[in-house]
N, C-alpha and C. Protein backbone atom coordinates (compact mmCIF):
# COMPACT_ATOMS: atom_id res chain seq x y z
N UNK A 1 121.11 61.75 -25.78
CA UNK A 1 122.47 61.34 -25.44
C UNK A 1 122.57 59.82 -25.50
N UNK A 2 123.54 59.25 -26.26
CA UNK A 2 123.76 58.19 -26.09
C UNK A 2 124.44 57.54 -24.87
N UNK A 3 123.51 56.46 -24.29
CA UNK A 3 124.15 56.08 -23.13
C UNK A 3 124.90 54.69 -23.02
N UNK A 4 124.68 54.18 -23.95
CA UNK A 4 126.02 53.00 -24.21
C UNK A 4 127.07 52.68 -23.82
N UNK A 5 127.41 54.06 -24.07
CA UNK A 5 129.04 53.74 -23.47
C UNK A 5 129.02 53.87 -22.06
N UNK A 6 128.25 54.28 -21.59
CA UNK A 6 128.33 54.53 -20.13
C UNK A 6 128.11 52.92 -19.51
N UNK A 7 127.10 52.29 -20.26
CA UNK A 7 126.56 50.96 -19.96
C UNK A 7 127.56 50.18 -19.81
N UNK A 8 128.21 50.26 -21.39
CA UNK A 8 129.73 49.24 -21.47
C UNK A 8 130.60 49.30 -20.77
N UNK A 9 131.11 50.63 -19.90
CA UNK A 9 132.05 51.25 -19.52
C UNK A 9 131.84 50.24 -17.76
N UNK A 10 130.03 50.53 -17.27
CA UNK A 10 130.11 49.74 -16.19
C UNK A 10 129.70 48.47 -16.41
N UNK A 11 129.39 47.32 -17.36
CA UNK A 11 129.88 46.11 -17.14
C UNK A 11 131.06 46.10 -17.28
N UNK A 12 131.97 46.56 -17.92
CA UNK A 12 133.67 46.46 -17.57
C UNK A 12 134.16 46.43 -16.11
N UNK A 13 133.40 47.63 -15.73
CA UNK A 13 134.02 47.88 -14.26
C UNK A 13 133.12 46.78 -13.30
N UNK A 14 132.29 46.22 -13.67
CA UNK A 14 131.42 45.18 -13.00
C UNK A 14 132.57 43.74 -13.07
N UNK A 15 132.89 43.68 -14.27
CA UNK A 15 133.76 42.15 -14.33
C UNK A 15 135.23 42.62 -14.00
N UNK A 16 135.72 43.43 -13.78
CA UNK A 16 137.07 43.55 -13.15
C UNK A 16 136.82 43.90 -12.12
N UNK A 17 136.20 44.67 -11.19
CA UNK A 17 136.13 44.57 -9.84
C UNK A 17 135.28 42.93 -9.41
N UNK A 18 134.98 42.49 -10.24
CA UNK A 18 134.25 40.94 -9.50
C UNK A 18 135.68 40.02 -9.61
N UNK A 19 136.54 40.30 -10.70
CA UNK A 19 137.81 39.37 -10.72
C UNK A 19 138.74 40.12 -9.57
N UNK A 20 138.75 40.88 -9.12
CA UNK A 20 139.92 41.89 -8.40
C UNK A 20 139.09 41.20 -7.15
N UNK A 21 137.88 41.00 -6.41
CA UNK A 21 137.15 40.78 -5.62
C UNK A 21 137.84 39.34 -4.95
N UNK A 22 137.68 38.29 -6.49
CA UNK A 22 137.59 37.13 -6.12
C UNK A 22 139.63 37.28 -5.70
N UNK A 23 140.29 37.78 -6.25
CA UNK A 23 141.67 37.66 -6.42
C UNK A 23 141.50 38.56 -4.97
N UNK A 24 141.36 38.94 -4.01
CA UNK A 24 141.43 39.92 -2.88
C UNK A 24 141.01 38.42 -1.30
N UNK A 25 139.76 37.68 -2.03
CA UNK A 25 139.80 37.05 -1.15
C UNK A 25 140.45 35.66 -1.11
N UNK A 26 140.88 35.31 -2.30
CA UNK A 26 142.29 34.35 -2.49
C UNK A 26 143.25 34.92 -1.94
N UNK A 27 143.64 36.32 -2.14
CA UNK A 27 145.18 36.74 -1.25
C UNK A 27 144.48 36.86 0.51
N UNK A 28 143.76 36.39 1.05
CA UNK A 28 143.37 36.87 2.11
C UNK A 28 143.86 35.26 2.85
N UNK A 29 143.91 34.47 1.74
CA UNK A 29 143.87 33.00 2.74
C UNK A 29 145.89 33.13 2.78
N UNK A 30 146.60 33.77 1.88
CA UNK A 30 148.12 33.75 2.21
C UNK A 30 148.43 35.18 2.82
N UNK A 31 149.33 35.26 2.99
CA UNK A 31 149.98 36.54 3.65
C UNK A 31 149.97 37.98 2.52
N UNK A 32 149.79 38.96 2.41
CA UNK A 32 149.91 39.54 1.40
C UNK A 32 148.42 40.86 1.80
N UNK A 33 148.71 41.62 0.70
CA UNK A 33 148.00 42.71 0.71
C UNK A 33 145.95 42.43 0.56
N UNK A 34 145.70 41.16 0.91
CA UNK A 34 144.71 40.88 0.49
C UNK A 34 143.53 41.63 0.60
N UNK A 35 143.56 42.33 1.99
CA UNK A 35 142.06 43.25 2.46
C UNK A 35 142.03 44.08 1.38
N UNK A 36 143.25 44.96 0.96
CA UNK A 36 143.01 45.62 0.54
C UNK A 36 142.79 45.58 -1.59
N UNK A 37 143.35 44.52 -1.94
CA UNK A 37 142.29 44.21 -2.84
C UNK A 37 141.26 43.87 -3.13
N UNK A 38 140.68 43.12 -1.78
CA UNK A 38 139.27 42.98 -1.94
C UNK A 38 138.27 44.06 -1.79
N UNK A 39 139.03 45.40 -1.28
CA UNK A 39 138.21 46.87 -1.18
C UNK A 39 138.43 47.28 -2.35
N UNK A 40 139.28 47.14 -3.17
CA UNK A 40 139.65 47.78 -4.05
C UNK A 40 138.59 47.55 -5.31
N UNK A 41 138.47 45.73 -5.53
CA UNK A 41 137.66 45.17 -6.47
C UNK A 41 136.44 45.86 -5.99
N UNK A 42 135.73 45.56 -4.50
CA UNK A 42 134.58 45.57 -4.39
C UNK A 42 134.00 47.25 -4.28
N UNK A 43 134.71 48.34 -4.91
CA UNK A 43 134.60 49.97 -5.20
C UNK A 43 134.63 49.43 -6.65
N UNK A 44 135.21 49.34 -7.66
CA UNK A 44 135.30 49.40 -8.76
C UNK A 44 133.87 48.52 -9.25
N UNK A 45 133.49 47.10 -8.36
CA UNK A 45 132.39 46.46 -9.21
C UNK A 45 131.14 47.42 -8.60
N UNK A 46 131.34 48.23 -7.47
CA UNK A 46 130.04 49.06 -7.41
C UNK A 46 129.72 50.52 -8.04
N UNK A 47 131.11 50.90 -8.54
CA UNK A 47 130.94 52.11 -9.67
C UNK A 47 130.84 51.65 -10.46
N UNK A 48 130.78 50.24 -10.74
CA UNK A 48 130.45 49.72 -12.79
C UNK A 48 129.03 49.60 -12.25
N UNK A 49 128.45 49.08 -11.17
CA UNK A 49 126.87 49.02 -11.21
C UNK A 49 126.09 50.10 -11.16
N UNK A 50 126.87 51.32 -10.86
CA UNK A 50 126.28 52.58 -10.81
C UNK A 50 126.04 53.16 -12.28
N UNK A 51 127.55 53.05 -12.95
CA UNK A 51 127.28 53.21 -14.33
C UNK A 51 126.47 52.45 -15.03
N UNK A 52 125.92 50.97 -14.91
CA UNK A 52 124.94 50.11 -15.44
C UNK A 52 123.75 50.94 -15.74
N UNK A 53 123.63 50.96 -14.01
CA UNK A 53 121.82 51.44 -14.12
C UNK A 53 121.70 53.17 -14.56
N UNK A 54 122.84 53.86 -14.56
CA UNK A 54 122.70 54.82 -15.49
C UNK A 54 122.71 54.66 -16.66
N UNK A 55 123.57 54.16 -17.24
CA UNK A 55 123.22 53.90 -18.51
C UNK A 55 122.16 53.16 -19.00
N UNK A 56 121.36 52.35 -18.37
CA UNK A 56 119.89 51.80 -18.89
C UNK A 56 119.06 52.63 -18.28
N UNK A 57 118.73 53.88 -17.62
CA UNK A 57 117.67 54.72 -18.03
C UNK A 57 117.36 55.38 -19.16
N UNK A 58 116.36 55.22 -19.75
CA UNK A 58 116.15 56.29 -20.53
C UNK A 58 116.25 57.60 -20.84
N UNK A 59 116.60 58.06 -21.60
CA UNK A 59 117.00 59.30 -22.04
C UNK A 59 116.37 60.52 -21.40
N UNK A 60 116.50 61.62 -20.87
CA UNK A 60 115.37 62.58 -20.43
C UNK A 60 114.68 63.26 -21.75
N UNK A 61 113.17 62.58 -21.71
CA UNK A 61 112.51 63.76 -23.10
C UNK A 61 111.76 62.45 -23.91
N UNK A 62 112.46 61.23 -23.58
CA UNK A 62 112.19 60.27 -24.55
C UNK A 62 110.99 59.08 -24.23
């Protein structure tokens, strides 16, 4: 099985939950929905790291 895309799929979700992260604790210093973008980024950059290190194991068999 090719696992590539799985790889690519979580550095994507690694650099938009790290930008959603940083943009969560900028809205935290004004009034606004801030907590909750910074939960939001910081779920999305830890399901792209989940998909990372799945996708860099090796294949089963190989």
């Amino acid at each position: 099985m090719n696992r590539r895309p799985l790889r690519l799929l979580g550095w994507t979700g690694l650099g938009i939950g790290g930008l959603l992260s940083i943009a969560g604790v900028a809205m935290l210093i004004t009034p606004g929905p801030g907590a909750l973008v910074l939960f939001f980024g910081l779920v999305v950059a830890v399901a792209g790291g989940l998909l990372v290190g799945v996708g860099s194991r090796p294949a089963p068999g190989s």
